[in-house]
C-alpha atoms as a PDB file:
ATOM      1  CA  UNK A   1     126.205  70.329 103.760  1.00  0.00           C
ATOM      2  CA  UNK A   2     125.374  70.696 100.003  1.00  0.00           C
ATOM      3  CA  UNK A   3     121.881  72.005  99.165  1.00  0.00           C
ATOM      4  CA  UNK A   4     120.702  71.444  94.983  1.00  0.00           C
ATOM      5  CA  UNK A   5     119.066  74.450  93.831  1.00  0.00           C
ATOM      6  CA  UNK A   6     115.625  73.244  95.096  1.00  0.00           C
ATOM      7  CA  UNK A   7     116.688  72.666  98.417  1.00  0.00           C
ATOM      8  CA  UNK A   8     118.015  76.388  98.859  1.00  0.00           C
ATOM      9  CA  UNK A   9     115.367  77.604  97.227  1.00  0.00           C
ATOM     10  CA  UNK A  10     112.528  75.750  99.820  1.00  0.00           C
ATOM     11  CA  UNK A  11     115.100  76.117 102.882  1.00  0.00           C
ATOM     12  CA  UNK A  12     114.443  79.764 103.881  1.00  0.00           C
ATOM     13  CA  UNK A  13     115.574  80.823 107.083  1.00  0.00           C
ATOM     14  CA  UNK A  14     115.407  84.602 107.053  1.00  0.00           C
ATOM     15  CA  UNK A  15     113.594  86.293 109.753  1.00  0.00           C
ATOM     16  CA  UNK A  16     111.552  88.544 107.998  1.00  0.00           C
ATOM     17  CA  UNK A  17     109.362  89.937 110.897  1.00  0.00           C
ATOM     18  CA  UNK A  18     112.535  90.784 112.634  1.00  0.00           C
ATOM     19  CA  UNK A  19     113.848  92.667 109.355  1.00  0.00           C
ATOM     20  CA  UNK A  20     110.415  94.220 109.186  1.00  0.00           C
ATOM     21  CA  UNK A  21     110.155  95.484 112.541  1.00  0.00           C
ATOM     22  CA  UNK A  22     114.406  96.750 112.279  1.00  0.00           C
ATOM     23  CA  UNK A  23     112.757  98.780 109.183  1.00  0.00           C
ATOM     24  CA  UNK A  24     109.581 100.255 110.738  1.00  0.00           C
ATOM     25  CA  UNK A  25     111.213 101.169 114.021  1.00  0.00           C
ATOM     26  CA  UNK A  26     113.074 104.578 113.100  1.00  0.00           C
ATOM     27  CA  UNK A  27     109.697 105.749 110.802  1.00  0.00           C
ATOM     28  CA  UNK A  28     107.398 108.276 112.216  1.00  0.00           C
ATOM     29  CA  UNK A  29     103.367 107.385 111.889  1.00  0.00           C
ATOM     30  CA  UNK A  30     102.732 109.537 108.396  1.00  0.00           C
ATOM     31  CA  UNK A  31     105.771 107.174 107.312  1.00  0.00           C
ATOM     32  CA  UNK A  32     104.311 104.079 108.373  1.00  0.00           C
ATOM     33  CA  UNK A  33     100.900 104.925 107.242  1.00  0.00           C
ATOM     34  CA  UNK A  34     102.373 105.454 103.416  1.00  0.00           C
ATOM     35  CA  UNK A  35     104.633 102.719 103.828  1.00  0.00           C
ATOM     36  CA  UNK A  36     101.394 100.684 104.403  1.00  0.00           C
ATOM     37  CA  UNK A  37      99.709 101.569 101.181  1.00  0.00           C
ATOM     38  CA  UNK A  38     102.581 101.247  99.125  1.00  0.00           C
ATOM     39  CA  UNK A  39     102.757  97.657 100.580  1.00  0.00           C
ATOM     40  CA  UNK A  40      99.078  96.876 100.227  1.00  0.00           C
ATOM     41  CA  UNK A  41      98.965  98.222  96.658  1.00  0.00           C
ATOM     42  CA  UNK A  42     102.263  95.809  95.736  1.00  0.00           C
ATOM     43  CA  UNK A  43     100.399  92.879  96.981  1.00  0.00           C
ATOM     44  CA  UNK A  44      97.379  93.335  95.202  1.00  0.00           C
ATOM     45  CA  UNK A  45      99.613  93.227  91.894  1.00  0.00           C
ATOM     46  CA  UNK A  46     101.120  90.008  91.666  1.00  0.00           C
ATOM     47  CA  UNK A  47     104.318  90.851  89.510  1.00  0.00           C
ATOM     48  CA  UNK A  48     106.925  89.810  92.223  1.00  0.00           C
ATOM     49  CA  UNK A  49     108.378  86.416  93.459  1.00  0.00           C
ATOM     50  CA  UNK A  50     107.764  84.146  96.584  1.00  0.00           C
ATOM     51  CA  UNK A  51     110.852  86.338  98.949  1.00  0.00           C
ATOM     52  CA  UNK A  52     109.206  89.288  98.117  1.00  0.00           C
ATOM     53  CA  UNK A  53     105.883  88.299  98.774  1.00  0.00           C
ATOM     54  CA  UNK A  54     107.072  87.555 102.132  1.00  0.00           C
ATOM     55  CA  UNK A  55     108.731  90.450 102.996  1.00  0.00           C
ATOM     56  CA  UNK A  56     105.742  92.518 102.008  1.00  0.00           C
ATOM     57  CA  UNK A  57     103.433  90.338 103.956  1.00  0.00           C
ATOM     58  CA  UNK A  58     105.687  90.635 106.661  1.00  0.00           C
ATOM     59  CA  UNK A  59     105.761  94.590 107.177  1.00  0.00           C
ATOM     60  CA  UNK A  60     101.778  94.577 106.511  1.00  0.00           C
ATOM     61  CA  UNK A  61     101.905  91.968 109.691  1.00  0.00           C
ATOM     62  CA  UNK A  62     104.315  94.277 111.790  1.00  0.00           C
ATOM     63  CA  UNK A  63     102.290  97.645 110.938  1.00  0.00           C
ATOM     64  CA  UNK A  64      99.494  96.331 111.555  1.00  0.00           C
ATOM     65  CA  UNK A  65     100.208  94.942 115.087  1.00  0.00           C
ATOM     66  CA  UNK A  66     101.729  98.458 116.300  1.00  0.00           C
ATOM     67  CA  UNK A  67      99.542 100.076 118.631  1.00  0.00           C
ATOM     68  CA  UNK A  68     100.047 103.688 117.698  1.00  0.00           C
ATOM     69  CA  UNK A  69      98.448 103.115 114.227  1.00  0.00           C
ATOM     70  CA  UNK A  70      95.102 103.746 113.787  1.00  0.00           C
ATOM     71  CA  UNK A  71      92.940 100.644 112.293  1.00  0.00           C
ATOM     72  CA  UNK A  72      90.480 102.349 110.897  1.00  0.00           C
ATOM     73  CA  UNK A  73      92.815 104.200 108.515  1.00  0.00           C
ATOM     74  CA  UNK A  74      94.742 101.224 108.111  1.00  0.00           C
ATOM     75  CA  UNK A  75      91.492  99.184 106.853  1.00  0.00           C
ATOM     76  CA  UNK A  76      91.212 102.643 104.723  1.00  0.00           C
ATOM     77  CA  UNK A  77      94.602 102.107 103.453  1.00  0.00           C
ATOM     78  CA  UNK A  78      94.047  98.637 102.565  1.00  0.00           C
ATOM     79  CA  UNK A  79      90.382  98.328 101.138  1.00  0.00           C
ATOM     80  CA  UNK A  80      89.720 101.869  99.719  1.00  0.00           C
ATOM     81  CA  UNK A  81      86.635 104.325  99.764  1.00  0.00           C
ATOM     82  CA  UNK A  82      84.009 102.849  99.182  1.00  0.00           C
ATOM     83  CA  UNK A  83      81.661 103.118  96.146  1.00  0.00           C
ATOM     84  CA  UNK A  84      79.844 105.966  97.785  1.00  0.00           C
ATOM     85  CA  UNK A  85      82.462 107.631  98.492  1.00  0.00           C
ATOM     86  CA  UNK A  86      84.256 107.052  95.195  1.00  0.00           C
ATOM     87  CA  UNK A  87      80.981 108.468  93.084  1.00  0.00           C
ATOM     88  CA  UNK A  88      80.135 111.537  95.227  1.00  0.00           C
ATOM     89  CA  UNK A  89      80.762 115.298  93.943  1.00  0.00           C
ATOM     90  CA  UNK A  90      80.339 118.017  96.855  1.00  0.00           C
ATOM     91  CA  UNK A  91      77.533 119.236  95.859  1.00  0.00           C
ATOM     92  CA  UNK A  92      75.893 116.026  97.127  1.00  0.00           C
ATOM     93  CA  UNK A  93      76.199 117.037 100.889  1.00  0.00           C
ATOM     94  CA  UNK A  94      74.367 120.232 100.831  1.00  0.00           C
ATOM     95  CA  UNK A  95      71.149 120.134 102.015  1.00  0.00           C
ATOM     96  CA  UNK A  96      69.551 123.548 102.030  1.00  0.00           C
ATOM     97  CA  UNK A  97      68.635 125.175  98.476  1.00  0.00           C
ATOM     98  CA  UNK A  98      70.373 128.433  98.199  1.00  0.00           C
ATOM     99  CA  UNK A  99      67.874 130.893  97.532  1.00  0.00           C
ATOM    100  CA  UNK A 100      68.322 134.772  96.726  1.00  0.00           C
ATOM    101  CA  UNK A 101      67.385 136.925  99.539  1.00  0.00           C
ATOM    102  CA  UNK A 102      64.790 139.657  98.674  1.00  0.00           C
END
């Protein structure tokens, strides 16, 4: 069977969950942790095609269903610090004045 161009194009078959996971398996947690924000920062920019949308959107899926990742970080990962947190110098946390002792 003959496909035209637009037929192979919309006729994907790869399994790209089962590519993901055959990636992620052999990567320690730091790994998968940085793999996840390189991921979430490449989907954010939207200079790549339809196949690698996918496959990103596929290893975001797999990280984010393994159990030994934390999903507080990975919510970190994916939406930033927040304003707060982006503004604040350290001197904002202290709370006593530091006074010269007579």
């Amino acid at each position: 069977m003959t496909y035209t161009r637009r037929e192979a194009r919309d006729n994907d078959e790869r399994n790209y969950i089962g590519d993901a996971r055959s990636l992620v398996k052999d990567l320690d947690k730091g790994q998968k942790y940085e793999l996840y924000e390189i991921v979430c920062g490449k989907l954010r920019s939207h200079s790549h095609g339809v196949k690698r949308t996918k496959e990103f959107e596929a290893i975001k899926k797999v990280l984010e269903s393994d159990k030994s990742l934390e999903k507080t970080r990975l919510k970190k990962c994916r939406e930033g610090r927040s304003a707060m947190a982006e503004e604040s110098t350290p001197r904002d946390g202290q709370t006593t004045v530091n006074r010269k002792k007579v």
